[in-house]
N, C-alpha and C. Protein backbone atom coordinates (compact mmCIF):
# COMPACT_ATOMS: atom_id res chain seq x y z
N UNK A 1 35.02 -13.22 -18.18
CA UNK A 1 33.74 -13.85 -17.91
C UNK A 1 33.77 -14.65 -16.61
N UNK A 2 34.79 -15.05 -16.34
CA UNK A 2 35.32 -15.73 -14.94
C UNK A 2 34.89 -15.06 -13.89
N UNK A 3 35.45 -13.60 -14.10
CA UNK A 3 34.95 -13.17 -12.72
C UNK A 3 33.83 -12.64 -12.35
N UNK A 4 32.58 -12.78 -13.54
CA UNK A 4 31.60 -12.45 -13.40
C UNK A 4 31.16 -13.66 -12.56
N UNK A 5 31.48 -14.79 -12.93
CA UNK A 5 30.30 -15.91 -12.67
C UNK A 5 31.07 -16.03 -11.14
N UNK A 6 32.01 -15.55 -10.94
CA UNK A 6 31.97 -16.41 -9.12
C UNK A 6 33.61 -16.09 -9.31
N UNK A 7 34.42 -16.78 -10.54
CA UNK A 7 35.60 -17.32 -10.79
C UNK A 7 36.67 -15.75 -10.01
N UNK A 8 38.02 -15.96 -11.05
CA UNK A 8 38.90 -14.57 -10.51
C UNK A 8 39.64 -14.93 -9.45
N UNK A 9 40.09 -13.80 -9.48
CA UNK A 9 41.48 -13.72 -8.55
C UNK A 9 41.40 -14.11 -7.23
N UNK A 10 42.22 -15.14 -6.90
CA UNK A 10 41.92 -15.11 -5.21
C UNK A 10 42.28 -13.67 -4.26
N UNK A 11 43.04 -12.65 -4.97
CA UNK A 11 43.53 -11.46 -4.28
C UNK A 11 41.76 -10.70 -4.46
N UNK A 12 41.08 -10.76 -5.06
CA UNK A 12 40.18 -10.19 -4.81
C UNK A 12 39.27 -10.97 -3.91
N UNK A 13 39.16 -12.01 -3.80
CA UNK A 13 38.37 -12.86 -2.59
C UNK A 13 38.72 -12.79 -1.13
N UNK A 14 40.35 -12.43 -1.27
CA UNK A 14 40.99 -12.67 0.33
C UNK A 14 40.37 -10.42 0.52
N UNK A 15 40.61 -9.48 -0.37
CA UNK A 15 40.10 -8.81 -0.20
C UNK A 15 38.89 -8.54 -0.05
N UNK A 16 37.88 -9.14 -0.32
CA UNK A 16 36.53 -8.94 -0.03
C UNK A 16 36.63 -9.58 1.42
N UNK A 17 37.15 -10.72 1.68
CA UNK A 17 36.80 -11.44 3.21
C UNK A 17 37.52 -10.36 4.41
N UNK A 18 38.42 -9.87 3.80
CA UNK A 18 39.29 -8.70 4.75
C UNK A 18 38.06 -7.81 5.45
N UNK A 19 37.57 -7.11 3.96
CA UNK A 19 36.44 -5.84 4.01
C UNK A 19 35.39 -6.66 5.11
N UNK A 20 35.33 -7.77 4.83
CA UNK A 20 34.11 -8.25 5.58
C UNK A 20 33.80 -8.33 6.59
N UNK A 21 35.26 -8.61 7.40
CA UNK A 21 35.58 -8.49 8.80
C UNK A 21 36.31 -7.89 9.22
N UNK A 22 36.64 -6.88 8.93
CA UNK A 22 36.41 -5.01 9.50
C UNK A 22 35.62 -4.65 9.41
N UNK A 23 33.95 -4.40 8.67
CA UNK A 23 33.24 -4.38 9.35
C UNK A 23 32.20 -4.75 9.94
N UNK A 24 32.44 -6.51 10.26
CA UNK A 24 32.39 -6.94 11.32
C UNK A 24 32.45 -6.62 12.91
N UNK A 25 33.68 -6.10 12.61
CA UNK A 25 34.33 -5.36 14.01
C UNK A 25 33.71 -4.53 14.25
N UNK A 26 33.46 -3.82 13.28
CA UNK A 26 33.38 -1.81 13.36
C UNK A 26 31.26 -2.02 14.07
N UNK A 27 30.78 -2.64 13.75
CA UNK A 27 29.34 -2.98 13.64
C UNK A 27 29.02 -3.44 15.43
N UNK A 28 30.36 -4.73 15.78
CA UNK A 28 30.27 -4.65 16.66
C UNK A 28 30.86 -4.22 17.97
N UNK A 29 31.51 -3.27 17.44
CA UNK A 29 31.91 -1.96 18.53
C UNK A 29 31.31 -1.26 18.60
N UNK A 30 30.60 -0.71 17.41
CA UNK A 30 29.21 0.28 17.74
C UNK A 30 27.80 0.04 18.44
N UNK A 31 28.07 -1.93 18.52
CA UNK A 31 26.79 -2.41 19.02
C UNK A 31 27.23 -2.23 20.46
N UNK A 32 28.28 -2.45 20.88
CA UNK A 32 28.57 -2.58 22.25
C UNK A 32 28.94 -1.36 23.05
N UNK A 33 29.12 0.05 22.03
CA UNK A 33 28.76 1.52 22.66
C UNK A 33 27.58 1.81 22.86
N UNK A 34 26.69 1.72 22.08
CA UNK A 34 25.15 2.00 21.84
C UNK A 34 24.48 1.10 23.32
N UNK A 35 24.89 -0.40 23.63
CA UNK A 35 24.31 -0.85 24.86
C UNK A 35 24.80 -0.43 25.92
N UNK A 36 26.32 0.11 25.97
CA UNK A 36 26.73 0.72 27.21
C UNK A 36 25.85 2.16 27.76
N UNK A 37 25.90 2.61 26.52
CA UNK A 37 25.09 3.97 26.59
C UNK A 37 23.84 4.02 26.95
N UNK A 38 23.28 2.98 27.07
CA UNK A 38 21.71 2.57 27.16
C UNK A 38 21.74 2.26 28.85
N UNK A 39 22.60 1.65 29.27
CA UNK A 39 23.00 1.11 30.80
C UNK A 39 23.50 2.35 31.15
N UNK A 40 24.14 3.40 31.17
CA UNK A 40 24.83 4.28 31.97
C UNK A 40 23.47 5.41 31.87
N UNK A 41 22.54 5.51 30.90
CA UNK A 41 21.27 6.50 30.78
C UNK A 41 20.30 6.09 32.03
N UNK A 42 20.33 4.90 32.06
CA UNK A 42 19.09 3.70 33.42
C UNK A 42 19.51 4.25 34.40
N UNK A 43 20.90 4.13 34.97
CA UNK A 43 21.48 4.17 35.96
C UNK A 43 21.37 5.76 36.13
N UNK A 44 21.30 7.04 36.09
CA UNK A 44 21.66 8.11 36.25
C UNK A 44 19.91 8.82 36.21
N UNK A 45 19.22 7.99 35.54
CA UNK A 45 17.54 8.89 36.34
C UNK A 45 17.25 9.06 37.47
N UNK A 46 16.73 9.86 37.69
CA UNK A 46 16.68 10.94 38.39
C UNK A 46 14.84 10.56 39.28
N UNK A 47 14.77 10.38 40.24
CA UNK A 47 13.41 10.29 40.54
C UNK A 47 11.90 11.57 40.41
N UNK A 48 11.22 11.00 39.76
CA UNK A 48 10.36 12.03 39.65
C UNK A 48 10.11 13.39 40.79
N UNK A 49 9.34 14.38 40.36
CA UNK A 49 9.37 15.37 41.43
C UNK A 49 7.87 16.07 41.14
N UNK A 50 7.33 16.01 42.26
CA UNK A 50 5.79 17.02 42.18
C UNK A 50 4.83 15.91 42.09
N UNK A 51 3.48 16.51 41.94
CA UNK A 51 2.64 15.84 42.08
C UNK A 51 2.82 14.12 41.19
N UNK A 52 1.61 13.08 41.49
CA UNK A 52 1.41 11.91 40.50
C UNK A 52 0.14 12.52 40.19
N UNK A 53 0.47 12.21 38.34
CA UNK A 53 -0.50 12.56 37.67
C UNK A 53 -1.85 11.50 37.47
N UNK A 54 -0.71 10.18 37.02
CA UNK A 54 -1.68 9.46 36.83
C UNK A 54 -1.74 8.06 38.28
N UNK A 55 -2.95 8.11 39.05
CA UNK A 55 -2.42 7.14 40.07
C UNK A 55 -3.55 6.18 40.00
N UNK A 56 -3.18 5.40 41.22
CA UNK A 56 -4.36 3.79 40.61
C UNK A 56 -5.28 4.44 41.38
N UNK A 57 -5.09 4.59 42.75
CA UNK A 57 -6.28 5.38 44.09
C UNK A 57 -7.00 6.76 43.89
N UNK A 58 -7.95 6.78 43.51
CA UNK A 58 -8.72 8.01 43.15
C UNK A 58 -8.67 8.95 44.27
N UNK A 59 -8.25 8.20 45.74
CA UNK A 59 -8.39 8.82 46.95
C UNK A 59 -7.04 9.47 46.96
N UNK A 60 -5.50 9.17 46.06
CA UNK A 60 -4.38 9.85 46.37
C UNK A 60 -4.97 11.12 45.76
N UNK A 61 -5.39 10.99 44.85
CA UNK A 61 -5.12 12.54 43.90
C UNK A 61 -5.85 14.04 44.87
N UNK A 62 -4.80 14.96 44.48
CA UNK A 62 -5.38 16.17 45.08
C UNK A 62 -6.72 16.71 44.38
N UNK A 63 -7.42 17.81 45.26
CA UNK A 63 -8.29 18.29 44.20
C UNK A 63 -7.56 19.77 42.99
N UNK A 64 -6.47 19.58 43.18
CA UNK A 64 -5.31 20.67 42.78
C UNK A 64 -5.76 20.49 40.89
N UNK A 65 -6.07 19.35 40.36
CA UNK A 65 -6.45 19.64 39.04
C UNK A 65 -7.05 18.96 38.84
């Protein structure tokens, strides 16, 4: 009934705090691939090519469409 209410083994407490922070880690190594990946995608676009579709000057646009 002990270890329902909270009580129990400290080997199961130091194991739960273990689990807890591994993945800790694991959460934030994946956070800090996921933002790298986000920075190296910015950096590598490519500038548009061909006409502007949508522009502010009614006078840029061709009469092409």
């Amino acid at each position: 009934m002990a270890s329902i209410m909270g009580g129990g083994s400290g080997a199961a407490k130091a194991a739960a705090e273990k689990s807890r922070r591994v993945q800790q880690v694991a959460n934030d190594r994946q956070l800090a691939a996921l933002q790298s990946s986000n920075e190296d995608a910015g950096a590598t676009r490519k500038t548009p090519r061909g006409r502007r579709l949508f522009v502010s000057d009614p006078g840029q646009k061709t009469d092409l469409s």
